[in-house]
N, C-alpha and C. Protein backbone atom coordinates (compact mmCIF):
# COMPACT_ATOMS: atom_id res chain seq x y z
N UNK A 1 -30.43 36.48 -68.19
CA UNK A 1 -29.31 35.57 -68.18
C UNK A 1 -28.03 36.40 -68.17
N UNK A 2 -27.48 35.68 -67.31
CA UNK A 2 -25.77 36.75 -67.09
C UNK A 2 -24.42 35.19 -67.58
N UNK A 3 -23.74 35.85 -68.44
CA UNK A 3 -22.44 35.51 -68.93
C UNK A 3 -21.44 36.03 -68.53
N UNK A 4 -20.55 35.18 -67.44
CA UNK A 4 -19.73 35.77 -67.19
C UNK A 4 -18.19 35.38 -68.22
N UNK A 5 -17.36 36.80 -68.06
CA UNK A 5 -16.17 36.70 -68.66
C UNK A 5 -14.87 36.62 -68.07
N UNK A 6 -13.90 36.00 -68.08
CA UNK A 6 -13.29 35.93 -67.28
C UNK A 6 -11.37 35.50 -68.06
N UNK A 7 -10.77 36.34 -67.66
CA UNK A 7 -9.74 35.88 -68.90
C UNK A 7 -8.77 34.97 -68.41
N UNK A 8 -7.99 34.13 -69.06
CA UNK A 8 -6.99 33.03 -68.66
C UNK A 8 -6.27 33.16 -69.08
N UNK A 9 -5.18 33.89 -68.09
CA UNK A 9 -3.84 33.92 -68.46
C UNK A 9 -3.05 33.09 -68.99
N UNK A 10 -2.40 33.04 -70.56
CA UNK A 10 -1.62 31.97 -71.33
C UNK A 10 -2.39 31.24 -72.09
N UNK A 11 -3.81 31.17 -71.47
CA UNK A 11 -4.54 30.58 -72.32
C UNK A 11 -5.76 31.40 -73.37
N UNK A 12 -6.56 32.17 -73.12
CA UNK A 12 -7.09 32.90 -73.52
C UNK A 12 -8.64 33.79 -73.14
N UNK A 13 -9.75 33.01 -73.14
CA UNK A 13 -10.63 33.71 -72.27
C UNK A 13 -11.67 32.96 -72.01
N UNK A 14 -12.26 32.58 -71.09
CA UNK A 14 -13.32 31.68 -70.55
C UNK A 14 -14.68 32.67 -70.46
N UNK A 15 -15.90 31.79 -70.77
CA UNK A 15 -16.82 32.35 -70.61
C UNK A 15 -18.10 31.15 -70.39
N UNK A 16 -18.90 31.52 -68.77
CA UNK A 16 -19.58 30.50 -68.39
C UNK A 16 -20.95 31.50 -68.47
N UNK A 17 -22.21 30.36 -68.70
CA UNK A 17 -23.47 30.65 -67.75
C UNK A 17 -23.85 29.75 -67.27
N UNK A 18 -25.32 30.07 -66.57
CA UNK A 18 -25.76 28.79 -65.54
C UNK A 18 -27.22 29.08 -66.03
N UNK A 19 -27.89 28.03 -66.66
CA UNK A 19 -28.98 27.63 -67.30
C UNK A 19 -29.97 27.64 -66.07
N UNK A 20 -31.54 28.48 -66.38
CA UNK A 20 -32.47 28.01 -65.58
C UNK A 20 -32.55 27.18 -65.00
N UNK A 21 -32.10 26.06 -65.18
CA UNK A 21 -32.12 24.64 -64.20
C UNK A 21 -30.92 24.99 -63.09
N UNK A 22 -29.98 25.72 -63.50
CA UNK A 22 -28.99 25.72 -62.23
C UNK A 22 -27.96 25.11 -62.90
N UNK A 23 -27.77 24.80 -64.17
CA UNK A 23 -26.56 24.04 -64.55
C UNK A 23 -25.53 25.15 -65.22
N UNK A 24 -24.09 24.72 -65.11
CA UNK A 24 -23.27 25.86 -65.70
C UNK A 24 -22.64 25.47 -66.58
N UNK A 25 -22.44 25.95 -67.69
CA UNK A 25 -21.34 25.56 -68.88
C UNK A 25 -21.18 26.67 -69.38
N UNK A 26 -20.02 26.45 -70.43
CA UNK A 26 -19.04 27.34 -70.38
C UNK A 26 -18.56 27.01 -71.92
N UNK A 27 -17.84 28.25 -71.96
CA UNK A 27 -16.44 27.98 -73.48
C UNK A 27 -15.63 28.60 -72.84
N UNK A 28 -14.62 27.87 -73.74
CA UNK A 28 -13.08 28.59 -72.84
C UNK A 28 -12.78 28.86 -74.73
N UNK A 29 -12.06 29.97 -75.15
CA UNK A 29 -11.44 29.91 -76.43
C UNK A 29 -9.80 30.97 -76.17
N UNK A 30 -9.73 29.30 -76.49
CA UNK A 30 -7.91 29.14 -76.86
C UNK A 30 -7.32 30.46 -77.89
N UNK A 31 -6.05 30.90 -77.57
CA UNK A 31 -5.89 32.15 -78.94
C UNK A 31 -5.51 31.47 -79.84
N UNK A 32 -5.54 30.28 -80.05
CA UNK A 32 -4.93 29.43 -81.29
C UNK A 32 -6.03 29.51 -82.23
N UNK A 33 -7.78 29.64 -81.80
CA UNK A 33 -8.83 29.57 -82.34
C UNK A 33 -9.57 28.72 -81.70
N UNK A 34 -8.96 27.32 -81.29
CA UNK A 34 -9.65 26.28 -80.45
C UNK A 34 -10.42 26.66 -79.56
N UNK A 35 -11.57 26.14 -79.20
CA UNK A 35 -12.76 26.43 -78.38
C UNK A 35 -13.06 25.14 -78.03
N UNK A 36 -13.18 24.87 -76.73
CA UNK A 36 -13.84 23.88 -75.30
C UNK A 36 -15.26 24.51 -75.13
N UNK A 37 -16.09 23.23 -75.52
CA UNK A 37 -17.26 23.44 -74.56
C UNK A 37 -17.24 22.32 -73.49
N UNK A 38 -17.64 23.45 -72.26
CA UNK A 38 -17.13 22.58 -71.07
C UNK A 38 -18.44 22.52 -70.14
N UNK A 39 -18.79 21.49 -69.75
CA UNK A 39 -20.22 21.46 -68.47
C UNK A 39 -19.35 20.87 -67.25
N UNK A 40 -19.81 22.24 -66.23
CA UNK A 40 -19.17 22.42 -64.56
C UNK A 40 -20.27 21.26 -64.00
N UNK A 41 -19.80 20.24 -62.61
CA UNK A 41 -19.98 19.76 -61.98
C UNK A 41 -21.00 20.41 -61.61
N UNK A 42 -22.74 19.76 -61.41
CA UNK A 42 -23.43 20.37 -60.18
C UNK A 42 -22.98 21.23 -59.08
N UNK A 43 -23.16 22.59 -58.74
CA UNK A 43 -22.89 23.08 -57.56
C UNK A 43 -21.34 23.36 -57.38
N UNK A 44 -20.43 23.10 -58.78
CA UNK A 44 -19.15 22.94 -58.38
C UNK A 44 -18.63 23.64 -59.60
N UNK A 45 -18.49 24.74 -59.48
CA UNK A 45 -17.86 25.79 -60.75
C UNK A 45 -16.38 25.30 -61.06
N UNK A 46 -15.60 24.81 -60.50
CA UNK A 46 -14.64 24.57 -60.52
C UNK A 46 -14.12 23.09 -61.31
N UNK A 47 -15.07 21.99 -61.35
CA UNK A 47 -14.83 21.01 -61.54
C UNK A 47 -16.08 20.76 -62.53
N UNK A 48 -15.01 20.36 -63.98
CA UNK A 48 -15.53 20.68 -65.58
C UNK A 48 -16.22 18.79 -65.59
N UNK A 49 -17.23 18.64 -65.74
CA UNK A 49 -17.60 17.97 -65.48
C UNK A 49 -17.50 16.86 -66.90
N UNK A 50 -17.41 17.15 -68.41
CA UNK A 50 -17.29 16.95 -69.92
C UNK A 50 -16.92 17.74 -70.57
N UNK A 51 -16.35 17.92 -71.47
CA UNK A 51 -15.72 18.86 -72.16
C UNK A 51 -15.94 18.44 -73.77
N UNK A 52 -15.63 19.31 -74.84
CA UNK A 52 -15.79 19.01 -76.18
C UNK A 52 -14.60 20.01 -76.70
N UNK A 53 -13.73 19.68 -77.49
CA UNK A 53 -13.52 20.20 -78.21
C UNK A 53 -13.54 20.41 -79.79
N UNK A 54 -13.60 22.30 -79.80
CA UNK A 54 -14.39 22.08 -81.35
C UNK A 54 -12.91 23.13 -82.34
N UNK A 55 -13.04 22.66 -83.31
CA UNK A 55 -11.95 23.52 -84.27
C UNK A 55 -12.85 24.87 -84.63
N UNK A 56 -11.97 26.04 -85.00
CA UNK A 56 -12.60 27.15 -85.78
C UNK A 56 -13.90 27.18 -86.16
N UNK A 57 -13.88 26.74 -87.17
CA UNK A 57 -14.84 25.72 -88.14
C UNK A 57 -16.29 24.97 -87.25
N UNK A 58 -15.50 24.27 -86.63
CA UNK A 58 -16.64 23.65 -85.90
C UNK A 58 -17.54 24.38 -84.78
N UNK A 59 -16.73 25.57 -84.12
CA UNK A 59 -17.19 26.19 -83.33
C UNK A 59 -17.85 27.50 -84.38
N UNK A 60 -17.73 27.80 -85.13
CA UNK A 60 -18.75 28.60 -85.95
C UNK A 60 -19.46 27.63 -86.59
N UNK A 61 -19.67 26.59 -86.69
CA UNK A 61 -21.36 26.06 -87.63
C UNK A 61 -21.88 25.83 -85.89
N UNK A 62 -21.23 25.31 -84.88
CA UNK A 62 -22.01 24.84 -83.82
C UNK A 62 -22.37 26.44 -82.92
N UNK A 63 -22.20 27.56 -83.29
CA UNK A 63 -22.62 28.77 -82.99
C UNK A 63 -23.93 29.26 -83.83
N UNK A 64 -23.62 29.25 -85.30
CA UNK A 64 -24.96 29.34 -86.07
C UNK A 64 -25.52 28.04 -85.89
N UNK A 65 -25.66 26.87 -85.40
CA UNK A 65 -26.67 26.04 -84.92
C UNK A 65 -27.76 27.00 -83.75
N UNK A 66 -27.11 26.92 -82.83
CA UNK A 66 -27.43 27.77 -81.12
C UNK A 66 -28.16 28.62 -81.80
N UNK A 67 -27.50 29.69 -82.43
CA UNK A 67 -27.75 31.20 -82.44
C UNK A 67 -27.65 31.74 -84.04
N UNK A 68 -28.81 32.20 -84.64
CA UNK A 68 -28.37 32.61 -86.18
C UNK A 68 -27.25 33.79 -85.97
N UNK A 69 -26.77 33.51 -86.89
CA UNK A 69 -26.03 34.75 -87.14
C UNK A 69 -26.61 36.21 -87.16
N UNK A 70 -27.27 35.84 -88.29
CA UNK A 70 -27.77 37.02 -88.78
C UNK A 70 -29.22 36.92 -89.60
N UNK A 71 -30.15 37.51 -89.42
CA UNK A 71 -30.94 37.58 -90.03
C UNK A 71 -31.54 38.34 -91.44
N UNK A 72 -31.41 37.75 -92.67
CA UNK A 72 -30.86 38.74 -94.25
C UNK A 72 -32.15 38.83 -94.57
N UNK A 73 -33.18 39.54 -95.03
CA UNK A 73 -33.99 40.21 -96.35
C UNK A 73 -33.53 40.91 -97.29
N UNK A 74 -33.87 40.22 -98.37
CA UNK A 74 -33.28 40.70 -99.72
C UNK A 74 -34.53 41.54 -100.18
N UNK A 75 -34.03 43.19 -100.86
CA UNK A 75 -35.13 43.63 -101.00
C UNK A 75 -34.58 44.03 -102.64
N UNK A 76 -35.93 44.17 -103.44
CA UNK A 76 -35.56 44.13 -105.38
C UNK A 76 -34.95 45.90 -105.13
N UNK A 77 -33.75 45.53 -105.99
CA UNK A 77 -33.20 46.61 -105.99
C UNK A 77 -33.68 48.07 -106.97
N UNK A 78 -33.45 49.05 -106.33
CA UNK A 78 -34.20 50.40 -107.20
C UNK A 78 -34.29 50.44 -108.04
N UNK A 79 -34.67 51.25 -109.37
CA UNK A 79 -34.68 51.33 -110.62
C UNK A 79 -33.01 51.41 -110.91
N UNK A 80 -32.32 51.03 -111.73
CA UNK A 80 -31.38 51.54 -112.43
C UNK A 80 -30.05 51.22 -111.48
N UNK A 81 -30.01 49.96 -110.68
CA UNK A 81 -28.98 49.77 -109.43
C UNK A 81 -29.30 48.05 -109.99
N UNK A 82 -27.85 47.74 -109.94
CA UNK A 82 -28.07 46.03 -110.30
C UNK A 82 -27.81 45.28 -109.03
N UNK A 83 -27.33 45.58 -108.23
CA UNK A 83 -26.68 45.24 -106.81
C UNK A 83 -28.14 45.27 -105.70
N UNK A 84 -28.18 43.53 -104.99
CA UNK A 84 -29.50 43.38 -104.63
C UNK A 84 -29.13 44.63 -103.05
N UNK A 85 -30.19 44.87 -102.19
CA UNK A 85 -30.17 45.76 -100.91
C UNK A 85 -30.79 44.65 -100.18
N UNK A 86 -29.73 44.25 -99.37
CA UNK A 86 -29.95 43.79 -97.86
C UNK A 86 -30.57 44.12 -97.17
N UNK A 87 -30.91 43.65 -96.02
CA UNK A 87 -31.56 44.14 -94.94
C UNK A 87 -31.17 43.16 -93.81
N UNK A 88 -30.04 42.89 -92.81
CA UNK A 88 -29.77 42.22 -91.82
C UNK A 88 -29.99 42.16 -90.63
N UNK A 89 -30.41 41.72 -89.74
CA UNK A 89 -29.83 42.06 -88.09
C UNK A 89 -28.90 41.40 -87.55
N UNK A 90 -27.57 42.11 -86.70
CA UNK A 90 -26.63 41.43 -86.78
C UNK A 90 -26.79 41.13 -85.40
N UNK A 91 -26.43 39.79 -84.34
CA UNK A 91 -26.53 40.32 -83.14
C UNK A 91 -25.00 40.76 -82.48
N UNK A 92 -24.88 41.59 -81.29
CA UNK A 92 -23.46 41.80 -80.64
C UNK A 92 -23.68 40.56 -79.59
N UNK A 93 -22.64 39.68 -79.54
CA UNK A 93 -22.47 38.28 -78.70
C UNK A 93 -22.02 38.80 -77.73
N UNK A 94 -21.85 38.14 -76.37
CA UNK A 94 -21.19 38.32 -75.76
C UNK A 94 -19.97 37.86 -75.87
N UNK A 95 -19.44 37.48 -77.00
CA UNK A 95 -17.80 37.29 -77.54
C UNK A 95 -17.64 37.85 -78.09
N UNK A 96 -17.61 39.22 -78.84
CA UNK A 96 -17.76 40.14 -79.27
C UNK A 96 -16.80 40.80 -78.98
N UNK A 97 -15.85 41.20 -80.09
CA UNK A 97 -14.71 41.87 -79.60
C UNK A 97 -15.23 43.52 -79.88
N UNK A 98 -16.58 44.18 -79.92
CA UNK A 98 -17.17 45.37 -80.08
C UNK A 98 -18.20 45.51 -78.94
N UNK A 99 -18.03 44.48 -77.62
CA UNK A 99 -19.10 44.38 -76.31
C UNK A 99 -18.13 45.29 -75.97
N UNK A 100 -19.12 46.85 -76.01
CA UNK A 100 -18.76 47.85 -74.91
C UNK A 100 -17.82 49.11 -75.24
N UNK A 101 -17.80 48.59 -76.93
CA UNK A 101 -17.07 49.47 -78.08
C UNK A 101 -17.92 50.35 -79.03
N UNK A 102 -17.59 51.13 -79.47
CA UNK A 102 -18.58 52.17 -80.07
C UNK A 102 -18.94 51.72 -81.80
N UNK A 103 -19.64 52.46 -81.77
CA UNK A 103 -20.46 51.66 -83.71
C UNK A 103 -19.63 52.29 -83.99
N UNK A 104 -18.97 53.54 -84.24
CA UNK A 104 -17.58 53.46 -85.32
C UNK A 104 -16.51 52.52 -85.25
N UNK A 105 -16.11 51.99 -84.41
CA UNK A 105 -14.98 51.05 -84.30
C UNK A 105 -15.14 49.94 -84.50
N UNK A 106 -16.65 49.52 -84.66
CA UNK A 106 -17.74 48.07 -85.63
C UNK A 106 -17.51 48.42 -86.51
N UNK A 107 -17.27 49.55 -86.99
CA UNK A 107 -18.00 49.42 -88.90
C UNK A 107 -16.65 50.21 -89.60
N UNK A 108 -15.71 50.35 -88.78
CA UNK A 108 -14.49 50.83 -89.62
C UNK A 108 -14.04 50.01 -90.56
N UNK A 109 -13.94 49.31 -90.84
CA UNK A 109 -13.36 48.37 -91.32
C UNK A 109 -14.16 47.51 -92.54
N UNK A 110 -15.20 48.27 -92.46
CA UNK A 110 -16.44 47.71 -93.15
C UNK A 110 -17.16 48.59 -94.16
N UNK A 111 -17.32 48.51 -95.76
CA UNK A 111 -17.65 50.01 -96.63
C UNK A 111 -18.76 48.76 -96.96
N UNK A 112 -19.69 49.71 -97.51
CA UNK A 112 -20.60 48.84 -98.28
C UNK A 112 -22.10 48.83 -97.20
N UNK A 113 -22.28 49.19 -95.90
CA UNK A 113 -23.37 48.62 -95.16
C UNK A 113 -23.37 50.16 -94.37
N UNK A 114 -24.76 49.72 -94.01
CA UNK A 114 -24.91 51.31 -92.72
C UNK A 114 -26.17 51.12 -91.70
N UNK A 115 -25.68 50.98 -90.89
CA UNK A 115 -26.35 50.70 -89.72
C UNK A 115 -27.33 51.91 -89.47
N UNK A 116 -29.03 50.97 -89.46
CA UNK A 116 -29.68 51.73 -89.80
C UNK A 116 -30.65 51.87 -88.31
N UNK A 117 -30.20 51.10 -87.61
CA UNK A 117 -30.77 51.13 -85.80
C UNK A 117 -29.81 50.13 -84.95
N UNK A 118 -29.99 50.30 -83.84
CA UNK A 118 -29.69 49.32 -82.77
C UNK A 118 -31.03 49.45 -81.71
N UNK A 119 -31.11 47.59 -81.40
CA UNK A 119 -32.35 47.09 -81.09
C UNK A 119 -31.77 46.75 -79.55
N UNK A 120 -32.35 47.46 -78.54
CA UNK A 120 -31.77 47.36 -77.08
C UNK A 120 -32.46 47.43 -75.97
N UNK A 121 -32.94 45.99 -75.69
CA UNK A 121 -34.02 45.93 -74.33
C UNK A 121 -35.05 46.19 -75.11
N UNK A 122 -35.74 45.23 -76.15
CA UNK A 122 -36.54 45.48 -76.87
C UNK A 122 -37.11 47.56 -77.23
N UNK A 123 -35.71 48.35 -77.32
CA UNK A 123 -36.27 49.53 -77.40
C UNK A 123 -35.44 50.05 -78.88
N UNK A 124 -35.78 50.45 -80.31
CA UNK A 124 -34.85 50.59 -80.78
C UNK A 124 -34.40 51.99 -81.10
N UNK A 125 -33.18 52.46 -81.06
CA UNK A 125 -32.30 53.03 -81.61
C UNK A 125 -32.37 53.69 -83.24
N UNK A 126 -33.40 54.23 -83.48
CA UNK A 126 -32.77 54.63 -84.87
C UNK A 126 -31.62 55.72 -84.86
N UNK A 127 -31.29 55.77 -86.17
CA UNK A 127 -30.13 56.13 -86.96
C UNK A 127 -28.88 56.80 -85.85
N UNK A 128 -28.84 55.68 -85.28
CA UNK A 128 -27.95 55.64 -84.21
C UNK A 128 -26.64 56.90 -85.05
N UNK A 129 -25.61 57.59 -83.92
CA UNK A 129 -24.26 58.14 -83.92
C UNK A 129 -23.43 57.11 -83.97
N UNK A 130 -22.22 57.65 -84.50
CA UNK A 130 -21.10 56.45 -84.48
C UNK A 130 -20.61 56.22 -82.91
N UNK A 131 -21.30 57.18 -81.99
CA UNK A 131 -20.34 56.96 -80.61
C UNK A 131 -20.96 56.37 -79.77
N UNK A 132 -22.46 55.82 -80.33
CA UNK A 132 -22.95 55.18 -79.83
C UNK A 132 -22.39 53.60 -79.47
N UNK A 133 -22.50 53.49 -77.70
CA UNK A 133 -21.88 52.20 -77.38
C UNK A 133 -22.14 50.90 -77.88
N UNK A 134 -21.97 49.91 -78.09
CA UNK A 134 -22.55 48.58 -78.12
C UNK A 134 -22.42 47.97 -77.10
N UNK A 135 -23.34 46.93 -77.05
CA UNK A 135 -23.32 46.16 -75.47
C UNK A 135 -23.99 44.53 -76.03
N UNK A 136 -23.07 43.44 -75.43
CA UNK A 136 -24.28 42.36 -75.41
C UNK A 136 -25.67 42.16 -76.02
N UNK A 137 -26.01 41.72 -76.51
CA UNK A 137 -27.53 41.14 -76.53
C UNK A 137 -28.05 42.63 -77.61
N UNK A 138 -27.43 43.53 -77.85
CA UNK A 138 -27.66 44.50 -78.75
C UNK A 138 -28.19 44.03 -80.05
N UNK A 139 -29.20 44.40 -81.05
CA UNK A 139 -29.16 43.52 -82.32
C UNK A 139 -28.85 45.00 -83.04
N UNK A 140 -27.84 45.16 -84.26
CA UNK A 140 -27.78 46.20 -85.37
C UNK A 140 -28.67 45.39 -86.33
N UNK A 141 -29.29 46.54 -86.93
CA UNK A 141 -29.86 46.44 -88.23
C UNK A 141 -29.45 47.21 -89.06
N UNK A 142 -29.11 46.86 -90.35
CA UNK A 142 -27.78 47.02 -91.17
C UNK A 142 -28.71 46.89 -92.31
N UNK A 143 -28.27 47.53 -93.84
CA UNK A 143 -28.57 47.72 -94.94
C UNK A 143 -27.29 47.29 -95.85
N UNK A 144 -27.40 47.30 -97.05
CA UNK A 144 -26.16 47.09 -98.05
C UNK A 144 -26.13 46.14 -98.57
N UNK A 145 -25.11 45.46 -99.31
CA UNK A 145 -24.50 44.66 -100.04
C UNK A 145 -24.45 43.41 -99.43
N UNK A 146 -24.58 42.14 -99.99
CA UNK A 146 -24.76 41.01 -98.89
C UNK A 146 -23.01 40.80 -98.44
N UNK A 147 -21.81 40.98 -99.34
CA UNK A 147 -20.91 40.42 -98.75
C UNK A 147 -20.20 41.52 -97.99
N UNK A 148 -20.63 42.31 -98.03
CA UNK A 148 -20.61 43.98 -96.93
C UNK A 148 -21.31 43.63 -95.36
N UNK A 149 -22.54 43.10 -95.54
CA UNK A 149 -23.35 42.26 -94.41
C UNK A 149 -22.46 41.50 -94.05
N UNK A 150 -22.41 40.35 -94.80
CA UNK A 150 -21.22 39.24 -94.24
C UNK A 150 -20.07 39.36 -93.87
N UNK A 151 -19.24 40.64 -93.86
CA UNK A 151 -18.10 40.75 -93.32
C UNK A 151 -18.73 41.70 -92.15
N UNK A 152 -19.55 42.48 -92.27
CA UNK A 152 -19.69 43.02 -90.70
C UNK A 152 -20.12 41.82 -89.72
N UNK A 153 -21.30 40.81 -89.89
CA UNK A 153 -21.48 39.85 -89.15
C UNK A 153 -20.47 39.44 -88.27
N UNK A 154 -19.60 38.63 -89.67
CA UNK A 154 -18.14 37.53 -88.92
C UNK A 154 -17.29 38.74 -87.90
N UNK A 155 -16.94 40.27 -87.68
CA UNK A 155 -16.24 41.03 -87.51
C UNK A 155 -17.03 40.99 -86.02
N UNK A 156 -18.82 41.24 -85.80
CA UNK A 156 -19.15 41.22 -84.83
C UNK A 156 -18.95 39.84 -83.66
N UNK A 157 -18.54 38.84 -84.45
CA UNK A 157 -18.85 37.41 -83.86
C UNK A 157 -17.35 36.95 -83.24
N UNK A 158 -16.92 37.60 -84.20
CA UNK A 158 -14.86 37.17 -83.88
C UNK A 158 -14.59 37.62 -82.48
N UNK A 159 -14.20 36.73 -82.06
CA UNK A 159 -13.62 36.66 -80.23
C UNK A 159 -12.05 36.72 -80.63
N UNK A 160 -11.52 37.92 -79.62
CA UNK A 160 -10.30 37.64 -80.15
C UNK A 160 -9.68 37.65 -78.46
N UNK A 161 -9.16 36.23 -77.95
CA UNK A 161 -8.46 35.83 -76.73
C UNK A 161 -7.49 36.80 -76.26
């Protein structure tokens, strides 16, 4: 499956596919946060055939509907450590403001977690370099703290128009 990206000047950045059946829909997300889900006319990319619009909010629970976020195992923490150890996989979206950006510039911003592979074309990546690229459809698997997890997640998922 191919997602294309495509940016809109003034408005912010559109992004369509076209479903096994041949059908195309799309999000367009506004830099305000607002997000359109939009279904193209049969055969007619051009002409939005329904549209939805969803708030912030609504477009992240109707994203973890589609697509989990993230996948957490909680593992009992070592002797003498009170703080439980995670175990996540995060995926890179193709809204992903880190599609095509390196794992240091994912995880700067982020203390507490350490990316312990990247899962790519079902082949994985252990103890990946920080200069290692990210791409689409990439899954990290991540260790740490759950709200260390949870801020790398939302950081991978944030589209920024």
């Amino acid at each position: 499956m191919q997602i294309e990206r495509v940016p809109l000047p003034g408005i912010g950045v559109g992004f369509t596919l076209h479903t096994a059946g041949g059908q195309a829909v799309g999000v367009v997300c506004h830099r305000s946060g607002r997000r359109d889900v939009v279904v193209y006319a049969p055969g007619d990319p051009d002409t939005v055939e329904r549209s939805v619009t969803l708030s912030p909010t609504e477009a992240q629970e109707m994203a973890e509907l589609l697509h989990p976020v993230a996948t957490v195992d909680h593992l009992t923490p070592p002797r003498g450590h009170r703080e439980t150890i995670s175990v996540a996989e995060l995926p890179v979206t193709a809204a992903s403001p880190y599609d095509g950006r390196s794992l240091a510039e994912a995880v700067a911003q982020t203390q507490g977690v350490s990316v312990i592979a990247v899962v790519r074309d079902g082949h994985t990546i252990t103890a990946p370099g920080l200069g290692q690229r990210l791409a689409h459809g990439d899954v990290l698997v991540v260790a740490g703290g759950q709200q260390s997890i949870g801020a790398l997640s939302r950081a991978l998922v944030h589209a920024e128009p």
